[in-house]
C-alpha atoms as a PDB file:
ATOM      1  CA  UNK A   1      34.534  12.728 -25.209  1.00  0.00           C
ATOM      2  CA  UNK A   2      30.899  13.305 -23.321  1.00  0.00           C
ATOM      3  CA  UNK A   3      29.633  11.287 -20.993  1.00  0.00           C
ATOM      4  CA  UNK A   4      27.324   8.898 -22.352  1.00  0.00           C
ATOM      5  CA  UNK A   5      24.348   9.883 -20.647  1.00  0.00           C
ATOM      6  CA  UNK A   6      22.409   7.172 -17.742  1.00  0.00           C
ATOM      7  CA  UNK A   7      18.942   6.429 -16.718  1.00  0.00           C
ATOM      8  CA  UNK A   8      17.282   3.898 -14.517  1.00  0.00           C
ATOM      9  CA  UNK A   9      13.884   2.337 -14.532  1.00  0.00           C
ATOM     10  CA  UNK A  10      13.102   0.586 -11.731  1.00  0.00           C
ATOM     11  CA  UNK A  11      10.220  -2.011 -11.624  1.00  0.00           C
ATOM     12  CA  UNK A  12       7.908  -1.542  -8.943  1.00  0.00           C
ATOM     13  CA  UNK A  13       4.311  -2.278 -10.195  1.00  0.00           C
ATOM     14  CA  UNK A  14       3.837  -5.816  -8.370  1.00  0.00           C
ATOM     15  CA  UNK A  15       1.110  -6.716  -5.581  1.00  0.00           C
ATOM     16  CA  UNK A  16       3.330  -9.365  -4.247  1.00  0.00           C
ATOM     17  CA  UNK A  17       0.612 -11.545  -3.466  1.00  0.00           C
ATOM     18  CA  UNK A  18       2.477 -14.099  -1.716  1.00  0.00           C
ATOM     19  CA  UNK A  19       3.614 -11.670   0.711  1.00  0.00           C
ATOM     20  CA  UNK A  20       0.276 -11.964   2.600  1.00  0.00           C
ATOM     21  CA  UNK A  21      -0.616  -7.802   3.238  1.00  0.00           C
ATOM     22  CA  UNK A  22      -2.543  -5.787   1.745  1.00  0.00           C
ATOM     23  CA  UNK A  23       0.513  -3.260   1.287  1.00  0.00           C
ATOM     24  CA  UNK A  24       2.653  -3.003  -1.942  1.00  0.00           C
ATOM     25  CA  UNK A  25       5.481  -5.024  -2.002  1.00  0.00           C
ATOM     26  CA  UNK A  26       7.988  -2.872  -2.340  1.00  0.00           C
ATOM     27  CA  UNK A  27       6.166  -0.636   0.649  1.00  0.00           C
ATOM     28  CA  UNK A  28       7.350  -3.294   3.121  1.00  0.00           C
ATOM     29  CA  UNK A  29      10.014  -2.283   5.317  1.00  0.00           C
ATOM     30  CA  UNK A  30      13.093  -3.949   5.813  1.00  0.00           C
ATOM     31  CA  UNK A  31      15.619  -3.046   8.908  1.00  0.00           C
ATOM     32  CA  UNK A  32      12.757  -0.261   9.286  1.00  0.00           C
ATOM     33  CA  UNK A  33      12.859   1.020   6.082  1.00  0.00           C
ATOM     34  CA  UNK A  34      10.457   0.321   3.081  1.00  0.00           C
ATOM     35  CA  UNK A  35      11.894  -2.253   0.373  1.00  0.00           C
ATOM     36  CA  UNK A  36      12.351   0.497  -2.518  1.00  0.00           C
ATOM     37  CA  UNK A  37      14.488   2.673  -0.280  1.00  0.00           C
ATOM     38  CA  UNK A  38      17.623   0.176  -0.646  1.00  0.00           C
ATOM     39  CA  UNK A  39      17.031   0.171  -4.827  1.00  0.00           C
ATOM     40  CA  UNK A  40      16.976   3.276  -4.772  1.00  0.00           C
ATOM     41  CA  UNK A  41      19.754   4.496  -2.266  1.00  0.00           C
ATOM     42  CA  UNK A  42      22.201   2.535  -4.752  1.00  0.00           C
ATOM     43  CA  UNK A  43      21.181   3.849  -8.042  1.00  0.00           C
ATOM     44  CA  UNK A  44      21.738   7.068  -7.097  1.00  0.00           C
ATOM     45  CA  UNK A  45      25.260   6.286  -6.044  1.00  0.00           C
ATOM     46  CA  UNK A  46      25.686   5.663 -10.233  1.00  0.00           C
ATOM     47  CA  UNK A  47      24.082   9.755 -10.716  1.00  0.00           C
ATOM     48  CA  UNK A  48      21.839   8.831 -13.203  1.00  0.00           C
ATOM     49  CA  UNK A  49      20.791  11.703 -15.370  1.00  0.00           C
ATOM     50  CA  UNK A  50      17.314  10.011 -15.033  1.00  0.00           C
ATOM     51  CA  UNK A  51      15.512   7.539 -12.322  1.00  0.00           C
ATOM     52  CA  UNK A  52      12.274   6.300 -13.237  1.00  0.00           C
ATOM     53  CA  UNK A  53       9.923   3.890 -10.975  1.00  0.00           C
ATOM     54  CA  UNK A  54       7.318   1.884 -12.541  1.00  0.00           C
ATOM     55  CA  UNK A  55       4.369   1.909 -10.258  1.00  0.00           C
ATOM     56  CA  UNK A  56       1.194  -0.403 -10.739  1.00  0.00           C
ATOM     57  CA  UNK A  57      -0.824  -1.535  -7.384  1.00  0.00           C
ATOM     58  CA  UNK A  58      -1.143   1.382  -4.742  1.00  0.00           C
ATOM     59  CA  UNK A  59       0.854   3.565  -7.263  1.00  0.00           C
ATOM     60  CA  UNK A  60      -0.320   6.708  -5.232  1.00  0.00           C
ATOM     61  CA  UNK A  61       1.014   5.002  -2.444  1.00  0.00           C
ATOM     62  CA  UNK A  62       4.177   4.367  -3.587  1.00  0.00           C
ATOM     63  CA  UNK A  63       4.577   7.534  -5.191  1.00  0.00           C
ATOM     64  CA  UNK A  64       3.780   9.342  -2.002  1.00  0.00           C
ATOM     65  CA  UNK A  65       6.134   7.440   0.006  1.00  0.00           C
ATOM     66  CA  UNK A  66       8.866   8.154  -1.841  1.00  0.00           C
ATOM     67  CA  UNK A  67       8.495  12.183  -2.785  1.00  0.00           C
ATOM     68  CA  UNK A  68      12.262  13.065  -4.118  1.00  0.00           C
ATOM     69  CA  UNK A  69      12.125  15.606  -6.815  1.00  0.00           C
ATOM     70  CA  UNK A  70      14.805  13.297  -8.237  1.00  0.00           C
ATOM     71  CA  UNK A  71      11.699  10.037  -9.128  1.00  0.00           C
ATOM     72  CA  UNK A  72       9.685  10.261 -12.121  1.00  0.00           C
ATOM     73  CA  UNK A  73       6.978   7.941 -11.634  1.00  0.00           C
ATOM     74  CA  UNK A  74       4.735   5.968 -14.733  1.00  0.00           C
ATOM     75  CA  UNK A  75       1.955   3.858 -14.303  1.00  0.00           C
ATOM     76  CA  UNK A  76       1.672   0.210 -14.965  1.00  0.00           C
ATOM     77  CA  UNK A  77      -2.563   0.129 -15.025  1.00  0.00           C
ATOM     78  CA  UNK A  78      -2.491  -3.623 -16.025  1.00  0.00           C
ATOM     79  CA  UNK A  79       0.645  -6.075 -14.802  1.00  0.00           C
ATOM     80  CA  UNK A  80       1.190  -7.484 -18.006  1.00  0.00           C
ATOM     81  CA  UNK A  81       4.649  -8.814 -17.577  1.00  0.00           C
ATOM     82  CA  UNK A  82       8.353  -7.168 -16.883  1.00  0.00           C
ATOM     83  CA  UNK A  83       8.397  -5.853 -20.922  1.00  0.00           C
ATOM     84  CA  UNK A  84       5.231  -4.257 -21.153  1.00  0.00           C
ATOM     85  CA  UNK A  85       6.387  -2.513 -17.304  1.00  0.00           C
ATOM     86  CA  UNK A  86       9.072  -1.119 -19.066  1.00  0.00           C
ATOM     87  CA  UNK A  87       7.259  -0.160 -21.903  1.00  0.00           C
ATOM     88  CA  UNK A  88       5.385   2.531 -19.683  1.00  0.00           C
ATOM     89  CA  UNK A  89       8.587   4.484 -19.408  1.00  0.00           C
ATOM     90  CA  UNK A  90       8.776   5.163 -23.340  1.00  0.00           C
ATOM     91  CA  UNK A  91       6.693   8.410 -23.309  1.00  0.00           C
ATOM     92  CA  UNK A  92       9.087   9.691 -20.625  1.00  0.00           C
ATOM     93  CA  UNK A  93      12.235   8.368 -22.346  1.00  0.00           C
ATOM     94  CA  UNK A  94      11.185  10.109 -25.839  1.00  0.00           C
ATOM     95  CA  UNK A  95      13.750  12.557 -25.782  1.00  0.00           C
ATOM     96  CA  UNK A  96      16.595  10.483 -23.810  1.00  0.00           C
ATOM     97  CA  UNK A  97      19.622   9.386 -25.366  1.00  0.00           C
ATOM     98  CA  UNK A  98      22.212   7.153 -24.072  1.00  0.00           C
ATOM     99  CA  UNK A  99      22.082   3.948 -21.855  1.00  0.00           C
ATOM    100  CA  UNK A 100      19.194   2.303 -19.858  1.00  0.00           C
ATOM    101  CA  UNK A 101      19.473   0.578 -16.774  1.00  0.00           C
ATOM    102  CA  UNK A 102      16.571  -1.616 -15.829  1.00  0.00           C
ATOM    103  CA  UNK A 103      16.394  -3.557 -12.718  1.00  0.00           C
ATOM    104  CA  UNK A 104      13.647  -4.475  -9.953  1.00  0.00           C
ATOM    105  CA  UNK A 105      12.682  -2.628  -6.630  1.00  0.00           C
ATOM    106  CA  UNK A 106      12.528  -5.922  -4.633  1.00  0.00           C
ATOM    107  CA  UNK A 107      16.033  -6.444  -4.596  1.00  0.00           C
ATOM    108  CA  UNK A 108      17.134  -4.924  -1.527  1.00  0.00           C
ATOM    109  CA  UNK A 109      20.624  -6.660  -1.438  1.00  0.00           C
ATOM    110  CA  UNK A 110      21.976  -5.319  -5.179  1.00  0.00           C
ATOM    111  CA  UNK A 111      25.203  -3.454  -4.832  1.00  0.00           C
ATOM    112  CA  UNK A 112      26.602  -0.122  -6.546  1.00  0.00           C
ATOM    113  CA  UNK A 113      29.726  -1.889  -7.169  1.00  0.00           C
ATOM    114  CA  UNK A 114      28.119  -4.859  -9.497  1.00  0.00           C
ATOM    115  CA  UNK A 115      25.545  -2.190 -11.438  1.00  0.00           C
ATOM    116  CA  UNK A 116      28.121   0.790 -12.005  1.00  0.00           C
ATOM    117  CA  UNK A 117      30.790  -2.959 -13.330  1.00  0.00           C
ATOM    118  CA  UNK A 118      27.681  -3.661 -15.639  1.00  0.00           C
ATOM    119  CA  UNK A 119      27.220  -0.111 -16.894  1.00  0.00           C
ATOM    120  CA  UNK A 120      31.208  -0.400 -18.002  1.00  0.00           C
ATOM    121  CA  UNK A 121      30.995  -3.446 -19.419  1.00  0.00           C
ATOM    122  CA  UNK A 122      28.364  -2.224 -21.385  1.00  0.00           C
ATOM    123  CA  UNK A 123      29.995   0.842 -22.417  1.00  0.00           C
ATOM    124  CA  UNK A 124      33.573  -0.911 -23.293  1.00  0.00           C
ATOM    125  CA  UNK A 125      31.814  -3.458 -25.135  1.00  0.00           C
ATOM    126  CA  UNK A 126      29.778  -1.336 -27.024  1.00  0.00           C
ATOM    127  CA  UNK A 127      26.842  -3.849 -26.396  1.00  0.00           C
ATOM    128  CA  UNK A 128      23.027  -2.907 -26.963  1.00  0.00           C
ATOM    129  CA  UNK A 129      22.379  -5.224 -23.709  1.00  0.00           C
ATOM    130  CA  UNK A 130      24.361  -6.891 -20.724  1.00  0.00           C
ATOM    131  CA  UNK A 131      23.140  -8.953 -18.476  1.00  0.00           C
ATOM    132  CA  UNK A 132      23.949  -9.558 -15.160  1.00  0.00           C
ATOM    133  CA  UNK A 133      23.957 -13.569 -14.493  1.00  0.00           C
ATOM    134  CA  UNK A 134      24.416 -15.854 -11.836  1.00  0.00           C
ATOM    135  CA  UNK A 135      26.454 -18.276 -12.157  1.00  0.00           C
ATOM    136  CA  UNK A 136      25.905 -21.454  -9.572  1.00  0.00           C
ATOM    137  CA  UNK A 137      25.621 -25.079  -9.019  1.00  0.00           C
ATOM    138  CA  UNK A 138      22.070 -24.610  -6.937  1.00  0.00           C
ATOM    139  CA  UNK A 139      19.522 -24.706  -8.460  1.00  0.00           C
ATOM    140  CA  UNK A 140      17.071 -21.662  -8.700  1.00  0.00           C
ATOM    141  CA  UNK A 141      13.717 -21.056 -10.725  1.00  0.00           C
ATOM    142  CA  UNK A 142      15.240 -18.159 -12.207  1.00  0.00           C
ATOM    143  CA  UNK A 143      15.512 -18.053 -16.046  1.00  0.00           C
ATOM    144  CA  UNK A 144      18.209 -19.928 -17.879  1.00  0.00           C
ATOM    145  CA  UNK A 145      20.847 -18.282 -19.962  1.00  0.00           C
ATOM    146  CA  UNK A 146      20.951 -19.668 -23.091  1.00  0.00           C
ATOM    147  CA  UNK A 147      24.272 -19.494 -25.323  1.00  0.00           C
ATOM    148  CA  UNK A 148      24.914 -20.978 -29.249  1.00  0.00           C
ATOM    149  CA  UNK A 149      28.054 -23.292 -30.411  1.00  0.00           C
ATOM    150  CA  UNK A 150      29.702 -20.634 -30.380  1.00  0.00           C
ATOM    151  CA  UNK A 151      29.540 -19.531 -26.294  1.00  0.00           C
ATOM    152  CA  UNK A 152      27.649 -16.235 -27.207  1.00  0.00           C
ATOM    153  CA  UNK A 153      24.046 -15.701 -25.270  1.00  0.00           C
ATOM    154  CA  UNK A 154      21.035 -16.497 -27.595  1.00  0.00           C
ATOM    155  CA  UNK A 155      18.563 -16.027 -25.046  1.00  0.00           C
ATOM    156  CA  UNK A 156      16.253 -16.197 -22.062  1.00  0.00           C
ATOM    157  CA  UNK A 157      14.142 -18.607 -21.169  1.00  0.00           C
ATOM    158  CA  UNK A 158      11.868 -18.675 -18.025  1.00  0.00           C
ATOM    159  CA  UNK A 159      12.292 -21.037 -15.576  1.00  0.00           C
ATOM    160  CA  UNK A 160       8.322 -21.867 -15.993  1.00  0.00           C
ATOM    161  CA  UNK A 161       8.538 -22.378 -19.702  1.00  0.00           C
ATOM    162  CA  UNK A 162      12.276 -24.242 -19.331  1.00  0.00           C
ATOM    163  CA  UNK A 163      12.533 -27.783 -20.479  1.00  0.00           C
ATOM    164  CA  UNK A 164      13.855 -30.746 -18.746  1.00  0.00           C
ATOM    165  CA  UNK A 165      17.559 -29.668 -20.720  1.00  0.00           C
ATOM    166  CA  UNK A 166      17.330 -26.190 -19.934  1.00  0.00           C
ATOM    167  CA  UNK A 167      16.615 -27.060 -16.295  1.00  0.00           C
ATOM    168  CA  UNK A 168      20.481 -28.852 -16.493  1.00  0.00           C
ATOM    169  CA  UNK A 169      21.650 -24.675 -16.832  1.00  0.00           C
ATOM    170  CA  UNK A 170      23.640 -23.566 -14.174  1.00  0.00           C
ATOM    171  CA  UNK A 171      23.508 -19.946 -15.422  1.00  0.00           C
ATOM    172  CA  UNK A 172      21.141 -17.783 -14.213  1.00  0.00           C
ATOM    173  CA  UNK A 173      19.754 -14.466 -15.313  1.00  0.00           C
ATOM    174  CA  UNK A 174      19.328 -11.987 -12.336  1.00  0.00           C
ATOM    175  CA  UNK A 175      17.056  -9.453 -13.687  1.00  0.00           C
ATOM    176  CA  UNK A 176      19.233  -6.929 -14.176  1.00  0.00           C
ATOM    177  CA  UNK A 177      20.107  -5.150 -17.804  1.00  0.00           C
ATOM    178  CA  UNK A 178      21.877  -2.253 -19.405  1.00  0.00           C
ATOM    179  CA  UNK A 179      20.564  -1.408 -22.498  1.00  0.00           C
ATOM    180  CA  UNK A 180      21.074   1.347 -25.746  1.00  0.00           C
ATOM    181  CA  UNK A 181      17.835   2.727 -24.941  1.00  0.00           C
ATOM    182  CA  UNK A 182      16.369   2.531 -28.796  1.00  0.00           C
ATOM    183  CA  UNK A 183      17.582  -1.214 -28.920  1.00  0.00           C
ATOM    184  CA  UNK A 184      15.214  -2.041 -26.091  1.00  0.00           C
ATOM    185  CA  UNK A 185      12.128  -0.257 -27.128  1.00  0.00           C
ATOM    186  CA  UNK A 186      12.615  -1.616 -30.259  1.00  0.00           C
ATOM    187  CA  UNK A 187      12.949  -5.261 -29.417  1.00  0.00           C
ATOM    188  CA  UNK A 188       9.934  -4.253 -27.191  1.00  0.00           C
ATOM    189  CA  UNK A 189       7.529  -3.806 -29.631  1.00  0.00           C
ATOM    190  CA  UNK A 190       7.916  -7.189 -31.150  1.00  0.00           C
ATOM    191  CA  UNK A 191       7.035  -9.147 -28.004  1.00  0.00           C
ATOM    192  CA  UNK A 192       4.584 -11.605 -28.074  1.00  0.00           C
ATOM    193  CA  UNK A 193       2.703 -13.180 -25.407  1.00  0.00           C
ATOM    194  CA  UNK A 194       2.585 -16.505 -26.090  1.00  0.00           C
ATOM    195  CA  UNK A 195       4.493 -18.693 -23.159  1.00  0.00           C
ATOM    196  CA  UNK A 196       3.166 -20.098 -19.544  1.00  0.00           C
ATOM    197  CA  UNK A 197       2.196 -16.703 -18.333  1.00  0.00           C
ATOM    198  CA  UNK A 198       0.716 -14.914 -20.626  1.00  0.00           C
ATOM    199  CA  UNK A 199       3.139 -11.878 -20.602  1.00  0.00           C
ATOM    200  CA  UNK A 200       5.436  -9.761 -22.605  1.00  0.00           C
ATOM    201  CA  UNK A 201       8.474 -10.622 -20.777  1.00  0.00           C
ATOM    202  CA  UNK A 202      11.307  -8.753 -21.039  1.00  0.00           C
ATOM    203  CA  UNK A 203      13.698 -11.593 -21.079  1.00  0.00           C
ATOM    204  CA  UNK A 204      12.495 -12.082 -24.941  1.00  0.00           C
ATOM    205  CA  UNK A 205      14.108  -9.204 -26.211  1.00  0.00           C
ATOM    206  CA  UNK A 206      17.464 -10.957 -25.841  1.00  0.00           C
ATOM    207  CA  UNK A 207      16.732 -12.959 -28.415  1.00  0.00           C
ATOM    208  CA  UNK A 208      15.584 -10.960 -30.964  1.00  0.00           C
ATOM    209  CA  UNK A 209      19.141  -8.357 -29.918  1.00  0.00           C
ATOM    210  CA  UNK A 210      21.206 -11.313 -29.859  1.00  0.00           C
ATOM    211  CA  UNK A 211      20.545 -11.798 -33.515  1.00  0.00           C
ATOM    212  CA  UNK A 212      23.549  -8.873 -33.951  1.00  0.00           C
ATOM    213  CA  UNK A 213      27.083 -10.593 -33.555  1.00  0.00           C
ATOM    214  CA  UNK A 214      28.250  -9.811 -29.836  1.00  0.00           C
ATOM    215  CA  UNK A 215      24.935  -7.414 -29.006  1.00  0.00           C
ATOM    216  CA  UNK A 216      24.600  -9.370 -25.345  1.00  0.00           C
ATOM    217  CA  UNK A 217      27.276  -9.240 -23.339  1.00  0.00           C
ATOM    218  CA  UNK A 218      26.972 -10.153 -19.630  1.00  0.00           C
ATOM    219  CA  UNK A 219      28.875 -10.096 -16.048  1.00  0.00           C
ATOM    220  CA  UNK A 220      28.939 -12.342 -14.118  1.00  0.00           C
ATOM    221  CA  UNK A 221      28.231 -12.667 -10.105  1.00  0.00           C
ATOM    222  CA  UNK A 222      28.601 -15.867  -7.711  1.00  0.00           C
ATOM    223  CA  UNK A 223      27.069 -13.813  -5.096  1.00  0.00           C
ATOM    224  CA  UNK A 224      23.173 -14.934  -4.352  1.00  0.00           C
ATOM    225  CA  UNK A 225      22.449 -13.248  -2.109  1.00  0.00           C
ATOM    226  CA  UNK A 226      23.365 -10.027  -3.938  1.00  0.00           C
ATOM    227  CA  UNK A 227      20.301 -10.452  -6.430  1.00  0.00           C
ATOM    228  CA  UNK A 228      17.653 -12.292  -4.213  1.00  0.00           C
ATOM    229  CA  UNK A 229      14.206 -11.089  -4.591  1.00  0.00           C
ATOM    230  CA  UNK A 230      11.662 -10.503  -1.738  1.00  0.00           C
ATOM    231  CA  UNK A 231       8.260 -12.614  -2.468  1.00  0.00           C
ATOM    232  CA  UNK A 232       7.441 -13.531   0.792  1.00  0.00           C
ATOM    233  CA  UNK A 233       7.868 -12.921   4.653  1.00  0.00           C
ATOM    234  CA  UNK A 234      10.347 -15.285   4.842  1.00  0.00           C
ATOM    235  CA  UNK A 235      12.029 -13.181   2.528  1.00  0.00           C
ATOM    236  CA  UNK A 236      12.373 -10.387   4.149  1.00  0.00           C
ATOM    237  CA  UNK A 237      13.877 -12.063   7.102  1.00  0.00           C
ATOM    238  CA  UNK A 238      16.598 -13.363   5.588  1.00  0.00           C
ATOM    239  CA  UNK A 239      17.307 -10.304   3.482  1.00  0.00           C
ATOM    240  CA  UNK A 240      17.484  -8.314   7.025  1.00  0.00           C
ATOM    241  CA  UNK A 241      19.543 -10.941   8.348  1.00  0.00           C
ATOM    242  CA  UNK A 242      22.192 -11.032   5.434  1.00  0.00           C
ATOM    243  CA  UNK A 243      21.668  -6.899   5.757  1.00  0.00           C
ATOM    244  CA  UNK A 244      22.866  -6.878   9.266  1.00  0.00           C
ATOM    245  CA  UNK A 245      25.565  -8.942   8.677  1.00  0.00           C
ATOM    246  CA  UNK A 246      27.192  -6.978   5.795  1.00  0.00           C
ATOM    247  CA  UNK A 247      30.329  -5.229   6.318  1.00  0.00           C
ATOM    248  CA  UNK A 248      29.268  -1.302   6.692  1.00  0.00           C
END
């Protein structure tokens, strides 16, 4: 049987205002290195067949910094929310077939281990999405992971747009999906922006794939630290200080 084939896009289009600098977030180094580097380093442990970034504020920057013949790079001109970022990789996609792998480039700490476990789990499954969650008892303003009576995921929803009930969720989604490639595009295309932020979020799609008996599958981590984002300097610190205490 062939190898289903693999590509990543990589979201990468943020400012990162909170960070304080007038450099692109994921430009910021960590342990000497620039944010990116670490998402990247691990995809390519997977050997994608494809590895796009989605680049919005400084995107010549970014693109510069990172000049691997191995990168394909799209533009994000407005930030209009995580779906309509990974709606700028379409045109590039058009002729791709097999498995999508979607994830951001501020999460330094991800590991091969947990995304090639996802991209099996996907495959065995025969899912058109999993999710990787967090499950844990402290709370986080990630989004919640909805399920229906009968324990299957239904949804997303944002932390910001989360009622008082939903706020009671100790499942967590961290960001990180495997998708059939059409499905997403697809389930794209009927976003709406309606909700706190005014974006196409990404997280919506779930619910419109979840409308397929057992489309969403997820796996699940217990390990924060493994999917914390980088918003701020105090971020970074602690990423480099969970970094340098990692087992090499």
């Amino acid at each position: 049987m062939r190898r289903k084939a693999l590509a990543a896009v990589i979201l990468a289009a943020g400012k990162g205002a909170r960070m304080k600098s007038p450099l692109a977030k994921v430009l910021h180094p960590l342990a000497s290195k620039p944010l990116l580097t670490y998402v990247l380093d691990t995809v390519f442990t997977l050997a994608p067949e494809r590895v796009i970034v989605v680049v919005g504020f400084q995107s010549q920057r970014v693109a510069a910094a990172f000049a691997d013949p191995r990168i394909e790079f799209v533009v994000q001109k407005e930030q209009k929310g995580t779906g309509h970022a990974v709606l700028q990789a379409q045109p590039a996609l058009r002729d791709f077939r097999g498995d999508l792998l979607v994830l951001c480039g501020d999460m330094p700490l991800i590991k091969a281990s947990t995304l090639e476990n996802l991209v099996a789990r996907h495959r065995q499954s025969e899912a058109r999405c999993t999710l990787l969650v967090l499950k844990t008892e402290q709370p986080r303003d990630f989004g919640r992971i909805l399920r229906d009576a009968g324990g299957r995921i239904s949804g997303i929803v944002e932390n910001q747009d989360a009622d008082a009930r939903q706020k009671t969720i100790d499942e967590y989604n961290a960001g990180v999906y495997c998708f059939d490639k059409d499905v997403v595009f697809e389930a794209i295309r009927q976003l709406d922006d309606k909700n706190s932020q005014a974006e196409y979020y990404l997280t919506d799609t779930i619910r419109n794939i979840a409308r397929h008996r057992s489309a969403v599958q997820c796996v699940q981590t217990r390990d924060a630290d493994e999917v914390f984002g980088i918003n701020c300097e105090a971020d970074l610190k602690r990423a480099e200080r969970i970094l340098t205490g990692r087992p090499s």
